[in-house]
Protein backbone atom coordinates (compact mmCIF):
# COMPACT_ATOMS: atom_id res chain seq x y z
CA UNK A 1 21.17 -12.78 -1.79
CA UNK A 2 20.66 -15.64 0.81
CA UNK A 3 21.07 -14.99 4.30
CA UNK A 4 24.55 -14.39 4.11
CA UNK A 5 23.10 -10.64 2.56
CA UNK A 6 23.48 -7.51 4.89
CA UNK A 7 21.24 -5.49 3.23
CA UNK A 8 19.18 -7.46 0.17
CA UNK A 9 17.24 -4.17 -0.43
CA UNK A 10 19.85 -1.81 -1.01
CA UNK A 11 21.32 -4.46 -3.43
CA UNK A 12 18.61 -4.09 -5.79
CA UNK A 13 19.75 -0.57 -5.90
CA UNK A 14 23.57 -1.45 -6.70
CA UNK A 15 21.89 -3.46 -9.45
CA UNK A 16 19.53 -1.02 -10.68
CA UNK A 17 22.41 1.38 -10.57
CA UNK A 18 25.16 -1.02 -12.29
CA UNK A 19 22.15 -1.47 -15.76
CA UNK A 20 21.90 3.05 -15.19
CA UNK A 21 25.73 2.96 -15.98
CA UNK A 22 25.69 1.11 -19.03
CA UNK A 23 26.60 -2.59 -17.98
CA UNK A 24 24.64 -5.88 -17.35
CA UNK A 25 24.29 -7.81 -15.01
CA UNK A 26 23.00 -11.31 -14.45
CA UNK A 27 20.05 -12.24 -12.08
CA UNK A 28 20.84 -16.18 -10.78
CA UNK A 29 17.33 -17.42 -9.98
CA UNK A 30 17.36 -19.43 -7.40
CA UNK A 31 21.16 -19.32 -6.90
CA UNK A 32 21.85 -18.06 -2.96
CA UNK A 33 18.38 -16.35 -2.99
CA UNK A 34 18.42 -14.95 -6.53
CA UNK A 35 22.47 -13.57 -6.73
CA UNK A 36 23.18 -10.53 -9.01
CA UNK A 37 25.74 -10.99 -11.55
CA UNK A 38 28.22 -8.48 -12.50
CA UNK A 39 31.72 -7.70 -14.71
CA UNK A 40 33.91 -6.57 -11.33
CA UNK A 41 35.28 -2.44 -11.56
CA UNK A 42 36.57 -0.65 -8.68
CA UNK A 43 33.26 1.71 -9.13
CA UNK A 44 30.83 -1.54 -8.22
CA UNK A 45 32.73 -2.13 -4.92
CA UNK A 46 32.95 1.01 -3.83
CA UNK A 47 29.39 1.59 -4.24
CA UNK A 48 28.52 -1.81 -2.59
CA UNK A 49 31.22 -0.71 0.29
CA UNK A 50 29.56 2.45 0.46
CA UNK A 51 25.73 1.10 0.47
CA UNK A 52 26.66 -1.55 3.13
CA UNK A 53 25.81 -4.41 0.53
CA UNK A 54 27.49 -7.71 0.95
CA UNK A 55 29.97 -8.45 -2.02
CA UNK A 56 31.81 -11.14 -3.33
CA UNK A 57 34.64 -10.83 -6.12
CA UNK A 58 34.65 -14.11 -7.71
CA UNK A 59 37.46 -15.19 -10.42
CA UNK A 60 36.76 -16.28 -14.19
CA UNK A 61 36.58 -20.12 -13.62
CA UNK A 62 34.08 -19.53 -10.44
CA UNK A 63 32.17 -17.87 -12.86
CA UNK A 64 31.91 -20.34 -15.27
CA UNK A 65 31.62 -23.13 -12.47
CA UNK A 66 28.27 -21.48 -11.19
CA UNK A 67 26.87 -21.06 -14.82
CA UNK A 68 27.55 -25.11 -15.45
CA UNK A 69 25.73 -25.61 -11.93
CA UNK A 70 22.40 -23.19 -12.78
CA UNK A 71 22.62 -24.63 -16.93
CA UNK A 72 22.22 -28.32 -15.06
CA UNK A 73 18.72 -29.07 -16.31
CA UNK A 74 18.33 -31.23 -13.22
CA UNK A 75 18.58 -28.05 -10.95
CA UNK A 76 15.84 -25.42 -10.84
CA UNK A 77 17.74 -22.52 -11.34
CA UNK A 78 18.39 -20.39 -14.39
CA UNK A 79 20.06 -17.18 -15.69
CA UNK A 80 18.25 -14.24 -17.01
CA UNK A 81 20.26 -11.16 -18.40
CA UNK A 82 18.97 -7.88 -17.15
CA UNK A 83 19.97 -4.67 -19.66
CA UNK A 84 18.57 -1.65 -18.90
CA UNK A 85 17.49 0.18 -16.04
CA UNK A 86 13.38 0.57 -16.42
CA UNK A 87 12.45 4.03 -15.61
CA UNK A 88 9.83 4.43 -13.26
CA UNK A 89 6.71 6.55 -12.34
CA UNK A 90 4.70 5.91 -9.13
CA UNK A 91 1.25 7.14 -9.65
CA UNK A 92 0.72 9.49 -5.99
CA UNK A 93 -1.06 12.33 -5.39
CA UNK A 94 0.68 15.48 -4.68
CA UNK A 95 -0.62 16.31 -1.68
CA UNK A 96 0.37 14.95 1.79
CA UNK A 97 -2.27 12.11 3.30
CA UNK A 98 -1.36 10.71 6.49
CA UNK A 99 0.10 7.68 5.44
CA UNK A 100 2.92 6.47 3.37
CA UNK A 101 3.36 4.27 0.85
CA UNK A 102 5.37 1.07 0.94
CA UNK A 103 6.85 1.22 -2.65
CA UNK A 104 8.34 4.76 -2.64
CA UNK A 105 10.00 3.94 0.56
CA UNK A 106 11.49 0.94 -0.54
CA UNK A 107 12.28 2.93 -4.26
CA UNK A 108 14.20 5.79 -1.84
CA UNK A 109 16.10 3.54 0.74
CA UNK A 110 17.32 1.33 -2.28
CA UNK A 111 17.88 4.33 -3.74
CA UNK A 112 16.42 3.86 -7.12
CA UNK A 113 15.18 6.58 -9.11
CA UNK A 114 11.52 7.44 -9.92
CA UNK A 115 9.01 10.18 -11.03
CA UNK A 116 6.02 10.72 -9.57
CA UNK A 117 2.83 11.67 -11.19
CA UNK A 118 -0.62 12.03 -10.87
CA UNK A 119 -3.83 12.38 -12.81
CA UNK A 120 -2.85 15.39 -14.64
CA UNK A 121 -0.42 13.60 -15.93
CA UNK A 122 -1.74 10.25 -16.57
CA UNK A 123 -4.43 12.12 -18.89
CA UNK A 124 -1.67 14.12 -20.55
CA UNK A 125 -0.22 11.18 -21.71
CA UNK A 126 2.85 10.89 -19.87
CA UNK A 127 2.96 7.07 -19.64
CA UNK A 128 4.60 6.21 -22.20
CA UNK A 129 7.34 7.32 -21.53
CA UNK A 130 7.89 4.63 -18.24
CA UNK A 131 8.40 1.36 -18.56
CA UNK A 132 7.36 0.52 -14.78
CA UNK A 133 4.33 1.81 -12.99
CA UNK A 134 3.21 1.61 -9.24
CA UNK A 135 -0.19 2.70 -7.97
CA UNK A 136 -0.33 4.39 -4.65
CA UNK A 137 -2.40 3.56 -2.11
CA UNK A 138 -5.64 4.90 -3.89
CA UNK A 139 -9.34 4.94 -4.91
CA UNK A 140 -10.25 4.53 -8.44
CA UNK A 141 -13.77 4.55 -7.69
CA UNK A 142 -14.10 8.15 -7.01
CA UNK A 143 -14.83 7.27 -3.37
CA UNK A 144 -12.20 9.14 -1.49
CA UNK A 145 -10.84 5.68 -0.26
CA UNK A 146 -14.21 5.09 1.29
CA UNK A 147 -12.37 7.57 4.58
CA UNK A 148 -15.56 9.10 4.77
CA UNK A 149 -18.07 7.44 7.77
CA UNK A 150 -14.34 7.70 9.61
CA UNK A 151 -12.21 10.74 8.69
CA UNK A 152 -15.02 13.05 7.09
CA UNK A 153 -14.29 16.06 9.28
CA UNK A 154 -10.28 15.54 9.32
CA UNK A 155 -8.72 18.72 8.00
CA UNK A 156 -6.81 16.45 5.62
CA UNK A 157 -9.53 14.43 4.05
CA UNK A 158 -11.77 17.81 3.72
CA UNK A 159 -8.74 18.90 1.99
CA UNK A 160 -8.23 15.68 -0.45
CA UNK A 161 -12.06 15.95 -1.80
CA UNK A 162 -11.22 19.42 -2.38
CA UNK A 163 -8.13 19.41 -4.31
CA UNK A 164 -9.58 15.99 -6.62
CA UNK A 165 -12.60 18.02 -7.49
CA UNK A 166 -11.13 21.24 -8.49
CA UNK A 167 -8.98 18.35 -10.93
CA UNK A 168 -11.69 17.10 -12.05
CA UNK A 169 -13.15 20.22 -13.16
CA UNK A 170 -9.96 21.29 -14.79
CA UNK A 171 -9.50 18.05 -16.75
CA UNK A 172 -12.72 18.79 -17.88
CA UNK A 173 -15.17 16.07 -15.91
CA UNK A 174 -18.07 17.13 -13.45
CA UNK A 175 -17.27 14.23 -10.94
CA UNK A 176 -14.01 12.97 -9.56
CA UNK A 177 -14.99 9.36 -10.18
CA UNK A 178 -15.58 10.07 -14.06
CA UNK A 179 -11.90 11.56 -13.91
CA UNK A 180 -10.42 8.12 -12.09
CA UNK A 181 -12.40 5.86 -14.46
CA UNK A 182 -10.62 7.82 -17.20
CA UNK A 183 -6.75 8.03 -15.54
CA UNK A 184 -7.96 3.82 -15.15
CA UNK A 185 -8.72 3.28 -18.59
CA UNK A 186 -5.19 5.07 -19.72
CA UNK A 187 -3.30 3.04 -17.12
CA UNK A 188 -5.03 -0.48 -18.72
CA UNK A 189 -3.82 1.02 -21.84
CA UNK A 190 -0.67 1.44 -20.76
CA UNK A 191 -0.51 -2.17 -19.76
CA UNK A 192 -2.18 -3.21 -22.90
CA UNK A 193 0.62 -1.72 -24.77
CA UNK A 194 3.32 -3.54 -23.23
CA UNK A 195 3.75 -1.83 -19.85
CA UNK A 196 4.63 -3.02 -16.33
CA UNK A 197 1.55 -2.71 -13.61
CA UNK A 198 2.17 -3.25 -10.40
CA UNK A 199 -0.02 -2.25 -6.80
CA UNK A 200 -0.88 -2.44 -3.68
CA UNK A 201 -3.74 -2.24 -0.86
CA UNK A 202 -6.77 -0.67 -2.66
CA UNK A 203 -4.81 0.35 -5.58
CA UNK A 204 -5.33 -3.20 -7.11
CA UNK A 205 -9.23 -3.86 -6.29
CA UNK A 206 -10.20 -0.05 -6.64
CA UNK A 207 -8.61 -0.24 -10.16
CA UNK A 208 -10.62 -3.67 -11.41
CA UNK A 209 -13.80 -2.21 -9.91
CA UNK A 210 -13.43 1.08 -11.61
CA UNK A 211 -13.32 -1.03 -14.73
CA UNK A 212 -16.00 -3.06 -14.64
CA UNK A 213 -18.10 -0.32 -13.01
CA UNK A 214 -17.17 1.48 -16.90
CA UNK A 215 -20.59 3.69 -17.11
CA UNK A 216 -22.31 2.89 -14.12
CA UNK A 217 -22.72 5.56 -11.16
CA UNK A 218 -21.24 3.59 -7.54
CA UNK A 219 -21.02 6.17 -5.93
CA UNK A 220 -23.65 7.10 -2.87
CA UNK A 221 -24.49 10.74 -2.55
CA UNK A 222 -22.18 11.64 0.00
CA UNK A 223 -19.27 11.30 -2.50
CA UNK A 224 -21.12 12.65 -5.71
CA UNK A 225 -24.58 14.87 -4.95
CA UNK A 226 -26.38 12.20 -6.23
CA UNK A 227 -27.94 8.46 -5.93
CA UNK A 228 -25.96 5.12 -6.78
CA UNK A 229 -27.59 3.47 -9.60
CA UNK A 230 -29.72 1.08 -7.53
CA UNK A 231 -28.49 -1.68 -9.94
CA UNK A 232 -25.09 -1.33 -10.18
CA UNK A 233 -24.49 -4.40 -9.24
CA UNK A 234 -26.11 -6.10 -12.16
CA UNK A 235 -24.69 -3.54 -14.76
CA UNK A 236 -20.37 -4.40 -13.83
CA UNK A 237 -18.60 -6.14 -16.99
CA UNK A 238 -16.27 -8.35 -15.15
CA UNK A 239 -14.76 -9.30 -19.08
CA UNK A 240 -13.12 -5.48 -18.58
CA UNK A 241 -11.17 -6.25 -15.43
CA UNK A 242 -7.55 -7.58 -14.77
CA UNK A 243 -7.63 -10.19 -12.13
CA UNK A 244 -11.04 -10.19 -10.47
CA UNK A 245 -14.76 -11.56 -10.84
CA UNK A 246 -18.33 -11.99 -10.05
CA UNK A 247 -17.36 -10.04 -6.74
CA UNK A 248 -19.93 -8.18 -5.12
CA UNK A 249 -20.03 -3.84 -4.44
CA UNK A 250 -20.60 -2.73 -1.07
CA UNK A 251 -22.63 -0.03 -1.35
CA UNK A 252 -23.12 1.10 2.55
CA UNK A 253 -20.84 4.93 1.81
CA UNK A 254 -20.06 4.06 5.59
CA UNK A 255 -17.70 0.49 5.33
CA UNK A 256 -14.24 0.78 4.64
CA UNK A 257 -14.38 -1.52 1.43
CA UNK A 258 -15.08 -1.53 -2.09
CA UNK A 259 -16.26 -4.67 -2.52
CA UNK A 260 -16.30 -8.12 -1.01
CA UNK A 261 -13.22 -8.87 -3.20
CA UNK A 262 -10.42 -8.29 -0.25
CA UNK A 263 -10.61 -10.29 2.91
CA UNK A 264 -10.36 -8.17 6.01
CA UNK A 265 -13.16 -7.85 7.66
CA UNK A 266 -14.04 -11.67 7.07
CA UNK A 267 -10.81 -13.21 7.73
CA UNK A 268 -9.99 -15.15 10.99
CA UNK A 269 -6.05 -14.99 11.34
CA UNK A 270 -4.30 -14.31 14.54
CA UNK A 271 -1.29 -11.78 14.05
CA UNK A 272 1.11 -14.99 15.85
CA UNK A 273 -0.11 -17.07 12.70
CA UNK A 274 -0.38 -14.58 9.67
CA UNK A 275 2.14 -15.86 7.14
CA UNK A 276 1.73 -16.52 3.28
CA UNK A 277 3.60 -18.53 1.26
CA UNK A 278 5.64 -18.29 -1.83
CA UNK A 279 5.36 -20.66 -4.65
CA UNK A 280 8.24 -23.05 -6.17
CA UNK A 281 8.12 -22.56 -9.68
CA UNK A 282 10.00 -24.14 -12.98
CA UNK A 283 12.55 -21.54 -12.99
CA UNK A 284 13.76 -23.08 -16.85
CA UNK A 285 10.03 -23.33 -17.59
CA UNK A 286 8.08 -20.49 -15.54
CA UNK A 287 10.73 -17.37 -15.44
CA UNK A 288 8.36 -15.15 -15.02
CA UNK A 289 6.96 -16.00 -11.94
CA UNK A 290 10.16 -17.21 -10.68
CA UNK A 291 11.94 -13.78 -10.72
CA UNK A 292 8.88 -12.58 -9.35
CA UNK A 293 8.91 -14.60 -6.23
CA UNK A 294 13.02 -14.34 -5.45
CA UNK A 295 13.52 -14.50 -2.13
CA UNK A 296 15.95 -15.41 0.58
CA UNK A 297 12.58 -16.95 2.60
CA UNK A 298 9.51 -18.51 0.85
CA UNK A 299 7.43 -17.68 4.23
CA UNK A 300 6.42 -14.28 4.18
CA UNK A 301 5.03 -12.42 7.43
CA UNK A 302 1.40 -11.07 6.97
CA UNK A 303 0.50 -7.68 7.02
CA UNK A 304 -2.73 -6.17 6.67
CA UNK A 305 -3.94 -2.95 4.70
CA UNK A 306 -7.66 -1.52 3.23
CA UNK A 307 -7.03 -4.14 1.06
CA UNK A 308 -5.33 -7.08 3.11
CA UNK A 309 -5.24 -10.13 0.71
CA UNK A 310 -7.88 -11.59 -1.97
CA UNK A 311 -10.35 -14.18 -1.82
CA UNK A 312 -9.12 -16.90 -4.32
CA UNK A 313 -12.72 -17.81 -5.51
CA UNK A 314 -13.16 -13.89 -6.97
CA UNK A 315 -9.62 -14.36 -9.05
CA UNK A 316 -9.79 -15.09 -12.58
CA UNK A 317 -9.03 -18.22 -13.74
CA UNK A 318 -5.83 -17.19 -16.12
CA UNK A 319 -4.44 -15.15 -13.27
CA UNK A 320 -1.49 -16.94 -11.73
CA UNK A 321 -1.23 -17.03 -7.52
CA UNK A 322 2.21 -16.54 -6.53
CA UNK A 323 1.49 -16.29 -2.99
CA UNK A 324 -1.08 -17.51 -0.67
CA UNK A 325 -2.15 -18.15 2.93
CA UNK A 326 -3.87 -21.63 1.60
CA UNK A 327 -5.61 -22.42 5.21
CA UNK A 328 -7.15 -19.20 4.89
CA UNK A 329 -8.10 -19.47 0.99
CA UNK A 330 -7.00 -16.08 0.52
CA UNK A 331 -4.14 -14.80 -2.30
CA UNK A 332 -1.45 -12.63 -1.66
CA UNK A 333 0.31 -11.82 -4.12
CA UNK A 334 -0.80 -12.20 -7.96
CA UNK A 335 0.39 -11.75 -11.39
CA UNK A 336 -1.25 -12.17 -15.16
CA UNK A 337 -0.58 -10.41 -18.41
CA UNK A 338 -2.86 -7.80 -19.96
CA UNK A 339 -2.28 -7.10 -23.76
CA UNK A 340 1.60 -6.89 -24.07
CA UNK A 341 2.14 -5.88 -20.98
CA UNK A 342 2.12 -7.41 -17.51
CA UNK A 343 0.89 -7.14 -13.89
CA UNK A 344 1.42 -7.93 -10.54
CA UNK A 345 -1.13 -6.75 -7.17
CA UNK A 346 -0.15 -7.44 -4.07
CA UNK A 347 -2.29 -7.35 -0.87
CA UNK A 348 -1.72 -5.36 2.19
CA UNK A 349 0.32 -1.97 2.45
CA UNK A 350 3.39 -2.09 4.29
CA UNK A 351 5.62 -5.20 4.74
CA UNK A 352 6.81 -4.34 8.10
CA UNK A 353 4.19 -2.70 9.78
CA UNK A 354 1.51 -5.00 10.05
CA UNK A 355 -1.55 -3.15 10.90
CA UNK A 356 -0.84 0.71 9.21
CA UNK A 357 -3.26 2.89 10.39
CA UNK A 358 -3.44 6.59 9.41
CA UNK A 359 -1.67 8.87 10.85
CA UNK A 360 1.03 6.03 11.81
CA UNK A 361 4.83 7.23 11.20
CA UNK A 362 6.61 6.15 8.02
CA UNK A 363 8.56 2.66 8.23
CA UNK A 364 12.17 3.01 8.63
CA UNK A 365 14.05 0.40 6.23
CA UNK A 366 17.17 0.95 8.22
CA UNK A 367 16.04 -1.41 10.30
CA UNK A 368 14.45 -3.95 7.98
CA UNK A 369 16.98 -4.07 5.54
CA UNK A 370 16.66 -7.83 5.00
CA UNK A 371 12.37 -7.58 4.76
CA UNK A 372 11.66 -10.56 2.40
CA UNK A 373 8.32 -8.45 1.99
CA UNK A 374 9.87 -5.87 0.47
CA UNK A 375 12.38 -8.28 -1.55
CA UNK A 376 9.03 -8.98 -3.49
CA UNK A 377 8.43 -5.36 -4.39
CA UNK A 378 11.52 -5.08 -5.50
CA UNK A 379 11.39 -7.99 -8.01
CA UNK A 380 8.53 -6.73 -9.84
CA UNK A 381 10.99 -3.29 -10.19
CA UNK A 382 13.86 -5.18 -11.49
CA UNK A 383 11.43 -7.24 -13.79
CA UNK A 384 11.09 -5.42 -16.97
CA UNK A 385 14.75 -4.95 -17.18
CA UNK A 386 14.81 -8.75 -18.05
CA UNK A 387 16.37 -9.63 -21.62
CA UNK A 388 12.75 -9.86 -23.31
CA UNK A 389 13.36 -13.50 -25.07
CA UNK A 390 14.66 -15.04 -21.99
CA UNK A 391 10.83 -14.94 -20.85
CA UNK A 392 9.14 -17.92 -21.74
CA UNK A 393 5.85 -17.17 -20.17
């Protein structure tokens, strides 16, 4: 998985699909960019032949030679067994919104399975039955992604607040931000009970917000029929949220933000020098974060989204930077563990197109299919397939 890789995202898939068949393999942290580890059968190579991912069949005593090198406790590497394929749910509406989503195009071009589901289903109780869950692009504020000063005569948009009402009043609530508060709270549960979290763009501040806003109207009229509760501000619980706190509401129904939690309107990078950087960590000590942060480049280009990247001095003290764009003070990438489970946001919404606007045209992998952005996604999907007492934080 260094550079000598043709196509590092479509070897995810091989491994996802090796753990589907019944095998193992072995993830080599910090071994030629994080190398997958596999028994050798004619099926493998074929499917790496027929995938276009870069192979090597390695004898018995090369084997053995790497595993002495990676056990060497003066090396940072380390082995962790992965064992079964995590299945997979990507929380996205139904309907089509003119943009796409960076994790289910990743999920299809590595060609790794998932379900998709939505509130309905969320408040059913279907969660339990994943092990991995990605939040679309979305707004768990009620808010309609705060499109509205913007987009509030688009056929599409008129069309979203629509179709989330008429949920709403089927599920049973009379506003669509009582029904995301509630799809919120069973996602944290989820988590709580020992699930993998991960999101993107607004899906990871929209989510915290919803949570500390537990109770409190946000919401200005144009989204609800009624008044904000003029002190909102004072009433938010920050003890109920994830990774953020003491961050401030914007409550102007005409900005395109939530809150003064993400960084895009303040921030003062030029496109030629927006990079973040990956941290080194222990990878015998902090495995974790380590398979989190595989890559075959520990400079990552920037990209920007309704939710670009997080000011550090708003992130919890327990929650653990992985990436950051330190002359900006801003974090990029972030993990922490809620209850059993675990967690990872990460800012901005698509690794290769660096200022997504809607109505833009989906991002074709083909021709990123070495994107160390999307490498990162692809760790946290690989993750929970880890050999649970391998992790040691």
């Amino acid at each position: 998985m260094d550079e000598d890789q043709k196509n590092h995202l479509k070897a995810y898939g091989i491994t996802y699909w090796v753990l589907k068949n019944g095998q193992e393999a072995d993830w080599l942290l910090n071994y030629r960019g994080g190398s997958f580890l596999t028994a050798y059968s004619q099926a493998v190579e074929n499917e790496c032949k027929i995938r276009g991912v870069s192979f090597e069949v390695i004898t018995d005593a090369q084997v053995n030679t790497i595993l002495t090198q990676i056990s060497d406790p003066q090396v940072n590497m380390e082995m962790v067994k992965l064992e079964k394929a995590p299945k997979i749910a990507v929380y996205t509406p139904k309907s089509k919104l003119p943009w796409d989503d960076a994790v289910t195009l990743v999920l299809t071009y590595a060609e790794i399975p998932y379900d998709k589901i939505y509130d309905e289903e969320v408040l059913k109780g279907d969660l339990p039955k994943y092990d991995w869950l990605h939040l679309h692009h979305e707004d768990f504020t009620g808010q309609y992604g705060r499109f509205w000063a913007a987009f509030r005569n688009a056929p599409w948009y008129i069309e979203d607040v629509k179709s989330q009402e008429a949920m709403a009043k089927k599920l049973g609530f009379t506003k669509v931000s009582q029904m995301k508060l509630a799809v919120a709270k069973r996602i944290r549960d989820f988590c709580a009970g020992g699930g993998f979290l991960f999101a993107m763009c607004s899906g990871t501040d929209s989510f915290d917000i919803a949570l500390a806003a537990d109770g409190v109207d946000i919401c200005a009229s144009v989204f609800d029929g009624d008044a904000a509760d003029p002190n909102a501000q004072s009433k938010l619980d920050f003890s109920k949220t994830f990774a953020f706190k003491d961050f401030k509401l914007d409550m102007n129904p005409g900005d395109y933000e939530f809150a003064d939690i993400d960084v895009t309107q303040t921030r003062h990078v030029d496109r030629t020098e927006d990079f973040f950087t990956l941290f080194d960590f222990s990878a015998k000590w902090d495995i974790v974060p380590t398979m989190l942060t595989q890559n075959h480049d520990k400079v990552i280009k920037g990209f920007m989204g309704q939710t670009t990247a997080f000011r550090k001095d708003l992130i919890k003290p327990d929650v653990l930077i992985m990436g950051e764009t330190k002359t900006a003070n801003e974090a990029r990438y972030i993990h922490g563990d809620f209850g059993k489970g675990q967690w990872t946001f990460y800012g901005g919404h698509d690794p290769e197109d660096y200022q997504h606007v809607v109505g833009d045209p989906p991002t074709d992998l083909n021709l990123h299919p070495n994107s160390p952005g999307y490498r990162l996604i692809l760790n946290n999907v690989l993750f929970p397939a880890a050999k649970k007492k391998k992790l040691k934080t």
